[in-house]
Protein backbone atom coordinates (compact mmCIF):
# COMPACT_ATOMS: atom_id res chain seq x y z
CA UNK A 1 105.00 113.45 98.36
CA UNK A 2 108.49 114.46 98.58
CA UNK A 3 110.59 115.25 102.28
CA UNK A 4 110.41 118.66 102.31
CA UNK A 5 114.23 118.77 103.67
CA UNK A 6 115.28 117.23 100.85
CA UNK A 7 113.02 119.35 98.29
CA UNK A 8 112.58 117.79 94.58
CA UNK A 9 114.82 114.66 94.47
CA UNK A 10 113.42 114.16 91.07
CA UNK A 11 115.99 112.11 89.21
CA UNK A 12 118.81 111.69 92.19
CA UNK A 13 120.19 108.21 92.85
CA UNK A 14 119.44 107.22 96.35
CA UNK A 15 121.50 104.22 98.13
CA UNK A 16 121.40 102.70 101.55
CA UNK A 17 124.50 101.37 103.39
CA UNK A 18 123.58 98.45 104.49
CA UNK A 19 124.47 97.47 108.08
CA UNK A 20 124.85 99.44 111.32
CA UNK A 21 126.50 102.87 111.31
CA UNK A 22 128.30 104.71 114.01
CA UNK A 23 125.96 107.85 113.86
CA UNK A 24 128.89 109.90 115.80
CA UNK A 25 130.36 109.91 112.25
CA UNK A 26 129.89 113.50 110.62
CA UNK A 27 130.47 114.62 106.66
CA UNK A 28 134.16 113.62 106.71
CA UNK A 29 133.74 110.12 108.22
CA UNK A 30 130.82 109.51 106.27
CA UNK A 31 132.12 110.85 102.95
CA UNK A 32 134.90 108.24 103.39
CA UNK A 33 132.22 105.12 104.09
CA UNK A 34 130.69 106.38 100.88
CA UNK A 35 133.58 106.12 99.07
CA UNK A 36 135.48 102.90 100.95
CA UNK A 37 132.61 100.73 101.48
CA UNK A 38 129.87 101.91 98.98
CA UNK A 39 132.61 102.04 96.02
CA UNK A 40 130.81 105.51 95.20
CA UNK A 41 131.59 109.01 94.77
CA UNK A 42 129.82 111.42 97.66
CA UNK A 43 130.23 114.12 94.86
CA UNK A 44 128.49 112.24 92.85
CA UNK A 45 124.90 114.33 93.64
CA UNK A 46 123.82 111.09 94.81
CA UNK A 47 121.58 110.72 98.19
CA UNK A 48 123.39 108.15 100.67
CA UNK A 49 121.18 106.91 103.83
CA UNK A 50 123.24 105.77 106.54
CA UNK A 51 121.54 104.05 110.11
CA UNK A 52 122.69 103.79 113.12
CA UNK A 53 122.46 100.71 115.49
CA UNK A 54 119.78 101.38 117.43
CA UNK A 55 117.66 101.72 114.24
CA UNK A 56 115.68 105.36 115.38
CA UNK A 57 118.28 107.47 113.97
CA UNK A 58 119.18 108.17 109.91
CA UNK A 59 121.65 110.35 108.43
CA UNK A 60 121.49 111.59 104.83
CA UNK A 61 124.58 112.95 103.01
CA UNK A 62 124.02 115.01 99.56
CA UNK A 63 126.09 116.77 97.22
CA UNK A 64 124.13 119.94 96.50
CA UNK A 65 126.84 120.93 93.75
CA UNK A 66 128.38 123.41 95.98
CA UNK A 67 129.03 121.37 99.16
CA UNK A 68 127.68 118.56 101.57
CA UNK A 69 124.98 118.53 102.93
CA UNK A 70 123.88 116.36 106.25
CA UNK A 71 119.98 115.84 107.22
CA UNK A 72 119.52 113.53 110.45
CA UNK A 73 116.17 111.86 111.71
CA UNK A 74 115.66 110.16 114.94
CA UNK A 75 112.33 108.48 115.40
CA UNK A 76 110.65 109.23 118.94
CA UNK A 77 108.82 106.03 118.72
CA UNK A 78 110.05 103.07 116.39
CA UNK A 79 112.70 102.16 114.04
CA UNK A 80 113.47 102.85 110.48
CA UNK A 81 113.23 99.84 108.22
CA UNK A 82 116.85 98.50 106.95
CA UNK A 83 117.71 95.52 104.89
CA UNK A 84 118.98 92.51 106.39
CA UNK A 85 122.15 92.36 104.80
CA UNK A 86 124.97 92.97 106.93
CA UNK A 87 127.73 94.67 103.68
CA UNK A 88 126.87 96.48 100.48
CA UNK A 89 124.05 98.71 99.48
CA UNK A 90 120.34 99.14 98.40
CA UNK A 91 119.03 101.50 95.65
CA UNK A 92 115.78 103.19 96.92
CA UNK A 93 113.30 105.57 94.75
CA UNK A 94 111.83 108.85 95.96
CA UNK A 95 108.97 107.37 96.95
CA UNK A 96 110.58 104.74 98.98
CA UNK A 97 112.76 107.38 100.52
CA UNK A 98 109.72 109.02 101.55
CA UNK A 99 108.36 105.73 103.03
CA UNK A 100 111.43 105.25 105.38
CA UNK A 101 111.84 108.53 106.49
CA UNK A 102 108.24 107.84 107.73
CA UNK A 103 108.48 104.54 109.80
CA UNK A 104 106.85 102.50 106.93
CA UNK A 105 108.01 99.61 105.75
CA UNK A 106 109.09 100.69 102.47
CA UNK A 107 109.94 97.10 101.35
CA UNK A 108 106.33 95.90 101.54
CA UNK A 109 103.71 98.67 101.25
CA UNK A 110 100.31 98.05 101.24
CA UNK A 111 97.74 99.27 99.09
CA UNK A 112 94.94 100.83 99.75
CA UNK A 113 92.86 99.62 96.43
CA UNK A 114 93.23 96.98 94.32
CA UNK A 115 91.64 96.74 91.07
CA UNK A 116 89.16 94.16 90.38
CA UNK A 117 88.02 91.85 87.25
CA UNK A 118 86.50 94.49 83.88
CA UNK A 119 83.56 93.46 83.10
């Protein structure tokens, strides 16, 4: 299932700054992360995730082709799962994407099923 704020991601590069971000940062100041720290273009129609300290709120910048576009998240009750890492970035699928924006640890799902021996 896809976040319906986001709408069909299909293809669309997703990366995660790693480390803490200060969430007062708006398109401008994150646009420039993007390109200082992440070595990326927020043009690019890439999807860049960006957390704050406090690990309940998420920001999403997006190119839509026309202009940016900001989606923010804060979690009533938990945190969003982050790497460790302190510097750099993390690519993510849809699918993992979907997982954070959830409060699930996207790094380690579980399964539900798991096939057994044929025969």
């Amino acid at each position: 299932m896809q976040h319906p704020a986001l709408g069909g991601m299909g293809t669309t590069t997703i990366w995660l700054a790693c480390g803490a971000t200060d969430m007062r940062k708006g398109f401008d100041g994150l646009a420039v992360l993007v390109q200082q720290v992440l070595a990326q273009s927020p043009h690019s129609g890439a999807l860049f995730a960006f957390r704050g300290k406090r690990g309940d709120l998420v920001k999403l910048l997006w190119y839509d082709g026309q202009g940016l576009c900001l989606f923010s998240k804060r979690m009533d009750r938990g945190r969003f799962v982050w790497p460790q890492t302190k510097t750099g970035s993390v690519s993510l699928t849809p699918a993992q994407l979907s997982m954070l924006l959830e409060g699930i640890d996207w790094r380690r799902p579980e399964r539900t099923w798991s096939p057994s021996l044929a025969g």
